[in-house]
PDB file of N, CA and C in Angstrom:
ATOM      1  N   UNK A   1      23.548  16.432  19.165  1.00  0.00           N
ATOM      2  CA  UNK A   1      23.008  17.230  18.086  1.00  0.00           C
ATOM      3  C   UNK A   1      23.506  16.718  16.735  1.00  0.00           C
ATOM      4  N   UNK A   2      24.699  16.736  16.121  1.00  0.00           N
ATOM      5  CA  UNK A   2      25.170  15.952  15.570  1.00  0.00           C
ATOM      6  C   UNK A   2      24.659  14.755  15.470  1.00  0.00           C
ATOM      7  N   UNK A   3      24.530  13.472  16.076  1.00  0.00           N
ATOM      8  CA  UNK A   3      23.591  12.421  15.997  1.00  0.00           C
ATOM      9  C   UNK A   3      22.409  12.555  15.349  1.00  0.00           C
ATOM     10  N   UNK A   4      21.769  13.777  15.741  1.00  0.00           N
ATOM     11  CA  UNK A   4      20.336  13.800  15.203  1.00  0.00           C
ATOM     12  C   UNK A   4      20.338  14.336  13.546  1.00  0.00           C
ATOM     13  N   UNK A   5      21.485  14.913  13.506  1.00  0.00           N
ATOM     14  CA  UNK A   5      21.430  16.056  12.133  1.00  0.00           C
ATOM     15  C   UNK A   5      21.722  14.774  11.160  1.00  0.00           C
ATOM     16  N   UNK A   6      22.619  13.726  11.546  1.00  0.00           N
ATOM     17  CA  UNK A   6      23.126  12.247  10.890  1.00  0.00           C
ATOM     18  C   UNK A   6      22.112  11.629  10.446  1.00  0.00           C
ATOM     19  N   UNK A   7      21.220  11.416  11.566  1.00  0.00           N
ATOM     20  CA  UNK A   7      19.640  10.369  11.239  1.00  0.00           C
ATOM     21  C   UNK A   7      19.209  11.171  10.543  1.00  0.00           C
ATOM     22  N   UNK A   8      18.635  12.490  10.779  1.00  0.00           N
ATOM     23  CA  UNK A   8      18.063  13.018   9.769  1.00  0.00           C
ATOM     24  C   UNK A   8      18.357  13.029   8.314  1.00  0.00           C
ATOM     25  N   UNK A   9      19.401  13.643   7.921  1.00  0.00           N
ATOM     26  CA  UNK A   9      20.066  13.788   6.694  1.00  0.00           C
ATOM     27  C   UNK A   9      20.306  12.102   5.938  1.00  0.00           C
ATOM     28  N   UNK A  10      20.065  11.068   6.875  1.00  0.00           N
ATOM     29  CA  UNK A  10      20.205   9.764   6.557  1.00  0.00           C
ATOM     30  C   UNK A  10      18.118   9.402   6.045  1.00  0.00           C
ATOM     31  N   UNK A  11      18.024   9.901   6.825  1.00  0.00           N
ATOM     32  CA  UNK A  11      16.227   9.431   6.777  1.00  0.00           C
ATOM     33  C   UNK A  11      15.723  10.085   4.677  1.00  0.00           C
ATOM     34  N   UNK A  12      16.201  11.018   5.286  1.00  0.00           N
ATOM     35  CA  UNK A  12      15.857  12.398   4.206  1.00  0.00           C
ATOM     36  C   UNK A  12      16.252  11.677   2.599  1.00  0.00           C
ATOM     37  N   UNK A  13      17.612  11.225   2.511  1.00  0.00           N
ATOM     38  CA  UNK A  13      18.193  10.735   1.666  1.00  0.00           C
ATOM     39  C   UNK A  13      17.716   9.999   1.631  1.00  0.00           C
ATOM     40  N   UNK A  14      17.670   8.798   2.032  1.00  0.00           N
ATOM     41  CA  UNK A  14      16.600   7.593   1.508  1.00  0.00           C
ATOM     42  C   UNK A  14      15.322   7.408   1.133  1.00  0.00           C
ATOM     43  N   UNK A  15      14.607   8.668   1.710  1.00  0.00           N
ATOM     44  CA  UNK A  15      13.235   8.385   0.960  1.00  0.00           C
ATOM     45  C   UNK A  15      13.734   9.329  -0.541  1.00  0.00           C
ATOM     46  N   UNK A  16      14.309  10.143  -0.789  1.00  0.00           N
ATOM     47  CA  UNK A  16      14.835  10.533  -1.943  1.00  0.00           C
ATOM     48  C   UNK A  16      15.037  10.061  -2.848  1.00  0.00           C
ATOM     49  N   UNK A  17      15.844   8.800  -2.314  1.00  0.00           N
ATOM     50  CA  UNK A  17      16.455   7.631  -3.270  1.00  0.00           C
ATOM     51  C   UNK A  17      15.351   6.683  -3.656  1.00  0.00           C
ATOM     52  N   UNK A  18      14.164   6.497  -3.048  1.00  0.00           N
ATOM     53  CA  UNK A  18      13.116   5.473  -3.065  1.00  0.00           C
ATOM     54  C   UNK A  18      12.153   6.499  -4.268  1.00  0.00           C
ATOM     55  N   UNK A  19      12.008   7.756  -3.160  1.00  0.00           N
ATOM     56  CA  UNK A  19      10.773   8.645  -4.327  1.00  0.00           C
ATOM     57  C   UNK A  19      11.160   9.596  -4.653  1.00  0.00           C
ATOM     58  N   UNK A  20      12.239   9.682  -5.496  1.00  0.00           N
ATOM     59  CA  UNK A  20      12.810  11.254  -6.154  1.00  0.00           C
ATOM     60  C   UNK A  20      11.920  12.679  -5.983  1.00  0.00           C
ATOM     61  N   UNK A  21      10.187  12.305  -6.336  1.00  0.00           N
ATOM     62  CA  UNK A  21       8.813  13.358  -6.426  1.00  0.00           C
ATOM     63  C   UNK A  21       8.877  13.833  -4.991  1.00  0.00           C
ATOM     64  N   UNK A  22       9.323  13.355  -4.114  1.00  0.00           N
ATOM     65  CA  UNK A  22       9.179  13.439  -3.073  1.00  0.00           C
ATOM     66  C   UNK A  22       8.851  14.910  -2.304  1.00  0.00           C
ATOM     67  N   UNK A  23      10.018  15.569  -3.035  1.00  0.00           N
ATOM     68  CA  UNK A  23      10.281  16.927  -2.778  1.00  0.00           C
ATOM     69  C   UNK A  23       9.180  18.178  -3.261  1.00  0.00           C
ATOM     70  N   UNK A  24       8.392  17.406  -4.482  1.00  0.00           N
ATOM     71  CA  UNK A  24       7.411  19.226  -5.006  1.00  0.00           C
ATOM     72  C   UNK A  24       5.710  18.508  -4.280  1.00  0.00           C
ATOM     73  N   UNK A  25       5.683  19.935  -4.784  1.00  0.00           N
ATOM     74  CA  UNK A  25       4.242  20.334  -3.874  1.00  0.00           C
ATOM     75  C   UNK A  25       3.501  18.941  -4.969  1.00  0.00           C
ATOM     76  N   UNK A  26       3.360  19.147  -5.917  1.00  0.00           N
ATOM     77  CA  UNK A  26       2.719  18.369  -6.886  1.00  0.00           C
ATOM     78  C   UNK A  26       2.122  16.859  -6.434  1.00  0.00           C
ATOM     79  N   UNK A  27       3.228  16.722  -6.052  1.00  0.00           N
ATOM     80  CA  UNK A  27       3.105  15.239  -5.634  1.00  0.00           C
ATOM     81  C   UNK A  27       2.449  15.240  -4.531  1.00  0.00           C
ATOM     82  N   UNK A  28       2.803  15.766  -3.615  1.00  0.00           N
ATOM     83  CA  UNK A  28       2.124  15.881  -2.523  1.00  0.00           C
ATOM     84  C   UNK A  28       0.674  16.566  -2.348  1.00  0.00           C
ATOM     85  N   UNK A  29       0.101  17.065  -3.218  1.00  0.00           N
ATOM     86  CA  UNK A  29      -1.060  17.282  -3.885  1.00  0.00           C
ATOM     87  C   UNK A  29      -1.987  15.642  -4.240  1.00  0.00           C
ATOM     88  N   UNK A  30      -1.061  15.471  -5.284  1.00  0.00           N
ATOM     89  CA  UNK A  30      -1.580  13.739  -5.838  1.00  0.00           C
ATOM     90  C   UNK A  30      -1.620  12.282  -4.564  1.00  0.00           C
ATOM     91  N   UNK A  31      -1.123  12.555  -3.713  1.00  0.00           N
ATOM     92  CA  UNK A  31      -0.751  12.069  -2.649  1.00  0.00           C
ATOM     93  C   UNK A  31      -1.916  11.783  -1.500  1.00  0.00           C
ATOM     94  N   UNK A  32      -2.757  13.401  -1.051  1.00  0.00           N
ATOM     95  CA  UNK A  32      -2.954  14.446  -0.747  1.00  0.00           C
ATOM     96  C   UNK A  32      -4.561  13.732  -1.080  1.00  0.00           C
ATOM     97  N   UNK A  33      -4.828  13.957  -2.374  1.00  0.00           N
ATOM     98  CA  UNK A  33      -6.535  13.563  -3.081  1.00  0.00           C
ATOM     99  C   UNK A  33      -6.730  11.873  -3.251  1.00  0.00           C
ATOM    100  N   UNK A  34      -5.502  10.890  -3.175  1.00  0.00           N
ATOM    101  CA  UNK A  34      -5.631   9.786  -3.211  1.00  0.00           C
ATOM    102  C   UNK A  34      -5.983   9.341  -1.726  1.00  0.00           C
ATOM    103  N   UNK A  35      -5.542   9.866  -1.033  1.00  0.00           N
ATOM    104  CA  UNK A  35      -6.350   9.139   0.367  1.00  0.00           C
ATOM    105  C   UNK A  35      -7.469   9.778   0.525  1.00  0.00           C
ATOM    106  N   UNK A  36      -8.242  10.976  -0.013  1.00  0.00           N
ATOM    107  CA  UNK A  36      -9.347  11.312   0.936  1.00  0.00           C
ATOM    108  C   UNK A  36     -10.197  10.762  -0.507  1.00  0.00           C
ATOM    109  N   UNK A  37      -9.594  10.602  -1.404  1.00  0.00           N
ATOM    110  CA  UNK A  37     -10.776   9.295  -2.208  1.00  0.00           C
ATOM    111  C   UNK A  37     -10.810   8.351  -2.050  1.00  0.00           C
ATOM    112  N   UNK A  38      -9.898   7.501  -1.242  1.00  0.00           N
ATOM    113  CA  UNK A  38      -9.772   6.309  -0.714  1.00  0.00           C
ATOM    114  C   UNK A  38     -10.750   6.247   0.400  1.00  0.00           C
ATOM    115  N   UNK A  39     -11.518   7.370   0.789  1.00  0.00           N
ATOM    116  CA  UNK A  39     -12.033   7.466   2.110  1.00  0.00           C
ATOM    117  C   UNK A  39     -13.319   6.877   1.731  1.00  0.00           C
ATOM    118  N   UNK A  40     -13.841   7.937   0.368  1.00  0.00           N
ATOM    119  CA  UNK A  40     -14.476   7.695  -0.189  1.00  0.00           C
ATOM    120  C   UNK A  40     -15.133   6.993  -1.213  1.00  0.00           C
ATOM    121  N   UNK A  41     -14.194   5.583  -1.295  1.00  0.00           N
ATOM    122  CA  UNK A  41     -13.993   4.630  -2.417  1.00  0.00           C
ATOM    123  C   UNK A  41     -14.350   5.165  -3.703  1.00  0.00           C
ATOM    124  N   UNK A  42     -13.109   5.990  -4.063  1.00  0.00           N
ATOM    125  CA  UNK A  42     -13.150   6.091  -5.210  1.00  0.00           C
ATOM    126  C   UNK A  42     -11.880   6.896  -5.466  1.00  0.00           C
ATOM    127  N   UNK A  43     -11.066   5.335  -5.971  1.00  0.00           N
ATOM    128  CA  UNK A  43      -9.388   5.158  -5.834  1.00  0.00           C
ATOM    129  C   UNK A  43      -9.402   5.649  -7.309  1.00  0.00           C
ATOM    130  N   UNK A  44      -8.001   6.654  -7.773  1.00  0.00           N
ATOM    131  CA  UNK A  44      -7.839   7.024  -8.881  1.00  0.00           C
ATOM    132  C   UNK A  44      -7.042   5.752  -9.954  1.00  0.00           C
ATOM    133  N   UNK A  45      -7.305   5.783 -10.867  1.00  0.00           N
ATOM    134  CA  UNK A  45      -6.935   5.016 -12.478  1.00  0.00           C
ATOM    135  C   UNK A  45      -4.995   4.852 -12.195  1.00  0.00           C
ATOM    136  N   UNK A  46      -4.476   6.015 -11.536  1.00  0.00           N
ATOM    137  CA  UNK A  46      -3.240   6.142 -11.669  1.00  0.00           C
ATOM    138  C   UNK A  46      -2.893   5.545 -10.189  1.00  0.00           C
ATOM    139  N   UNK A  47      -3.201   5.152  -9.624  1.00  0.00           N
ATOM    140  CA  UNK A  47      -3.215   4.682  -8.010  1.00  0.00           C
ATOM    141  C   UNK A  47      -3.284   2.484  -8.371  1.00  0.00           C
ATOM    142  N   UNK A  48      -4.544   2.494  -9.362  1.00  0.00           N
ATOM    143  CA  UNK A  48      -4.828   1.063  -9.543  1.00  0.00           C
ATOM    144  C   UNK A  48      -3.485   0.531 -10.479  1.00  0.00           C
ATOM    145  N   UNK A  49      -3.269   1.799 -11.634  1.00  0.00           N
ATOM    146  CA  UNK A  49      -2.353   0.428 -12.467  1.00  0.00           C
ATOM    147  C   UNK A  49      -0.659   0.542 -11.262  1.00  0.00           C
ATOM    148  N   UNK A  50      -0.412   1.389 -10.786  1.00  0.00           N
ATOM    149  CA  UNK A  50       0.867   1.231  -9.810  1.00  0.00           C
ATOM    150  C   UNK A  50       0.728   0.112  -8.886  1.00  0.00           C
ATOM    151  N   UNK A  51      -0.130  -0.468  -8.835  1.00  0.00           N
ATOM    152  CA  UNK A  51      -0.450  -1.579  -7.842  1.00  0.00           C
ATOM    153  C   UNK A  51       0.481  -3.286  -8.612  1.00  0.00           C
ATOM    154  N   UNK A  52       1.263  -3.593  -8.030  1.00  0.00           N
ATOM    155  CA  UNK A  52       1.977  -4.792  -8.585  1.00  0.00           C
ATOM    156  C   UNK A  52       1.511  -5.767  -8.547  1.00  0.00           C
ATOM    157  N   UNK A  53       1.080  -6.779  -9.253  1.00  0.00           N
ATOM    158  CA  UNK A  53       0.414  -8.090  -9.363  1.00  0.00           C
ATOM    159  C   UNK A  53       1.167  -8.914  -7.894  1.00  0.00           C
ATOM    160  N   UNK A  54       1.812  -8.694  -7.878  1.00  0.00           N
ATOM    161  CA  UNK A  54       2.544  -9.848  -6.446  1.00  0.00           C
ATOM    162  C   UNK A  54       1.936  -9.443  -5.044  1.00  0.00           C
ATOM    163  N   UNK A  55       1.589  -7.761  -4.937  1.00  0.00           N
ATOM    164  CA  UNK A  55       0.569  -7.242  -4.057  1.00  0.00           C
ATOM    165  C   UNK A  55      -0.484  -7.912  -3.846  1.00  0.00           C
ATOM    166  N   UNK A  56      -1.259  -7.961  -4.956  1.00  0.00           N
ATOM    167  CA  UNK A  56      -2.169  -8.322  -4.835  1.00  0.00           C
ATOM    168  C   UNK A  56      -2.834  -9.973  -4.485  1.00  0.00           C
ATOM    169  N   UNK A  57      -1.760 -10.524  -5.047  1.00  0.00           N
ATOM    170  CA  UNK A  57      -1.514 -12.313  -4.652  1.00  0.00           C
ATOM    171  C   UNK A  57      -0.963 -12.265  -3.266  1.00  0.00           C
ATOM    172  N   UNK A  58       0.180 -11.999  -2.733  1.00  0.00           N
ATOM    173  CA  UNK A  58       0.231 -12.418  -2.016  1.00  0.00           C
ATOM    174  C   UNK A  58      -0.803 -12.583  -1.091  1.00  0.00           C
ATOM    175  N   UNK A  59      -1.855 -11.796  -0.043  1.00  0.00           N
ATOM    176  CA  UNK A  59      -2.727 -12.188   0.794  1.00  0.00           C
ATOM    177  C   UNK A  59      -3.474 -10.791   0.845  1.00  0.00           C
ATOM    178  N   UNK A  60      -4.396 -10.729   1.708  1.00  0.00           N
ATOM    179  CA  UNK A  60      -5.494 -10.266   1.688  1.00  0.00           C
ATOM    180  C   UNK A  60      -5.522  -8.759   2.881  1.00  0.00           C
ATOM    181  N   UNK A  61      -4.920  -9.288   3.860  1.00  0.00           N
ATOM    182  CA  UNK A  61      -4.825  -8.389   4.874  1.00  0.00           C
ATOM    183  C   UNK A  61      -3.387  -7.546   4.778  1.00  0.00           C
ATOM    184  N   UNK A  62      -3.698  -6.416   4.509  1.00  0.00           N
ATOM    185  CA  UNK A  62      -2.476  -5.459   4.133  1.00  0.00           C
ATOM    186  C   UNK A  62      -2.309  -4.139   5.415  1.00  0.00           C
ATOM    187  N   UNK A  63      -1.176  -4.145   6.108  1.00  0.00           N
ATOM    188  CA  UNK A  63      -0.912  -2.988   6.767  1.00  0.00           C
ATOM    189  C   UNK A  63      -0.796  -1.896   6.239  1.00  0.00           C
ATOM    190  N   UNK A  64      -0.947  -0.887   6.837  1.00  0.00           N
ATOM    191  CA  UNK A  64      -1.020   0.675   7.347  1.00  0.00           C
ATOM    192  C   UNK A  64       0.208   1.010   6.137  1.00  0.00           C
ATOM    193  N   UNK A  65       1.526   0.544   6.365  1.00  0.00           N
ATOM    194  CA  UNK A  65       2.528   0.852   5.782  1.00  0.00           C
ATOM    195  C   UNK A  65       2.863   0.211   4.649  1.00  0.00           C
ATOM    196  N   UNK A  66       2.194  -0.955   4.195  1.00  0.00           N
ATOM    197  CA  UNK A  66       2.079  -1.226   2.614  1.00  0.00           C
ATOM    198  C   UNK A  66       1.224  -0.556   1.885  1.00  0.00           C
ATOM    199  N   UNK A  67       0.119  -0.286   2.432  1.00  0.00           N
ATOM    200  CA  UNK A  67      -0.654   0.955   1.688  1.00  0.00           C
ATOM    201  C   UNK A  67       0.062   2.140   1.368  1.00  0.00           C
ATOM    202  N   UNK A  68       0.466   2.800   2.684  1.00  0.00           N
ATOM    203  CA  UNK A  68       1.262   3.802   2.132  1.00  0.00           C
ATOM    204  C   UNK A  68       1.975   3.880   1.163  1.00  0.00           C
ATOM    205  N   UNK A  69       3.138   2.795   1.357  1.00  0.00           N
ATOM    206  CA  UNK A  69       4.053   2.350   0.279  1.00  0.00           C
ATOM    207  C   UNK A  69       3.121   2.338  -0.949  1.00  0.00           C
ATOM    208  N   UNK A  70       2.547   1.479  -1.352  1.00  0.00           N
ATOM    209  CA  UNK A  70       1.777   1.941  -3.273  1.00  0.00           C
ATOM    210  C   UNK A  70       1.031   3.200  -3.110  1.00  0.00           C
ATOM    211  N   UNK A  71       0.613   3.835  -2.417  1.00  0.00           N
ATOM    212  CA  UNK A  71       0.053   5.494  -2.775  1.00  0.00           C
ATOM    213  C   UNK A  71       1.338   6.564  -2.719  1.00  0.00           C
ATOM    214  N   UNK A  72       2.655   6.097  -2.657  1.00  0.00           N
ATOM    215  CA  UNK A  72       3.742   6.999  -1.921  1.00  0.00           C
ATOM    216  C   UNK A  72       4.135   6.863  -3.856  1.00  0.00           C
ATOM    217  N   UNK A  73       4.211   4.848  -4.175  1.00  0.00           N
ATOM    218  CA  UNK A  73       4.811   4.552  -5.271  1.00  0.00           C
ATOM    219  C   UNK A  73       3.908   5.496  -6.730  1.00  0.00           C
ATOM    220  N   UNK A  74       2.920   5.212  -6.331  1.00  0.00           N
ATOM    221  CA  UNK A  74       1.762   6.162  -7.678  1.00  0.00           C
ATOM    222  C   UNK A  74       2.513   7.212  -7.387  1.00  0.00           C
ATOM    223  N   UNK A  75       2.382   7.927  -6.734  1.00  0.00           N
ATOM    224  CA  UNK A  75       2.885   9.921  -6.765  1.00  0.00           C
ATOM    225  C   UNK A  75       4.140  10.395  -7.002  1.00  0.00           C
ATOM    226  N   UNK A  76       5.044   9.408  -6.242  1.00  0.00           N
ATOM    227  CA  UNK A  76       6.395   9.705  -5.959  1.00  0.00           C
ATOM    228  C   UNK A  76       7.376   9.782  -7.138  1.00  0.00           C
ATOM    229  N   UNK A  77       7.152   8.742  -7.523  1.00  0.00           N
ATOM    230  CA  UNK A  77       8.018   8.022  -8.605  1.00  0.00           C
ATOM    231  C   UNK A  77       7.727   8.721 -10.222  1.00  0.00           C
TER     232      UNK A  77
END
């Protein structure tokens, strides 16, 4: 039990440290309307400029969890 309360409280803290926003509804709102417009191609203004030029160079085929990562970076931060 202990073990688990460790990972947790370890997990918890680090996305904290990555996305401070992490915690209010707000964000998770903004979060929330950026993927189901993504569904619908039609990505928000504040979603495109968070996108880093080195993203976009490096290559073409992007995973599940780099996406996340820049829609986590737009809201979070």
């Amino acid at each position: 039990m202990r073990s688990f309360l460790f990972l947790f409280s370890g997990i918890f803290a680090g996305l904290y440290l990555s996305w401070p926003g992490i915690i209010f509804s707000k964000n998770w709102k903004c979060f929330n309307e950026i993927i189901e417009k993504s569904v619908e191609d039609k990505i928000s203004i504040k979603a495109i400029l968070e996108i880093s030029p080195s993203y976009l160079i490096k290559g073409k085929n992007k995973n599940m969890t780099s996406k996340i990562r820049v829609i986590a970076d737009a809201c979070f931060r």
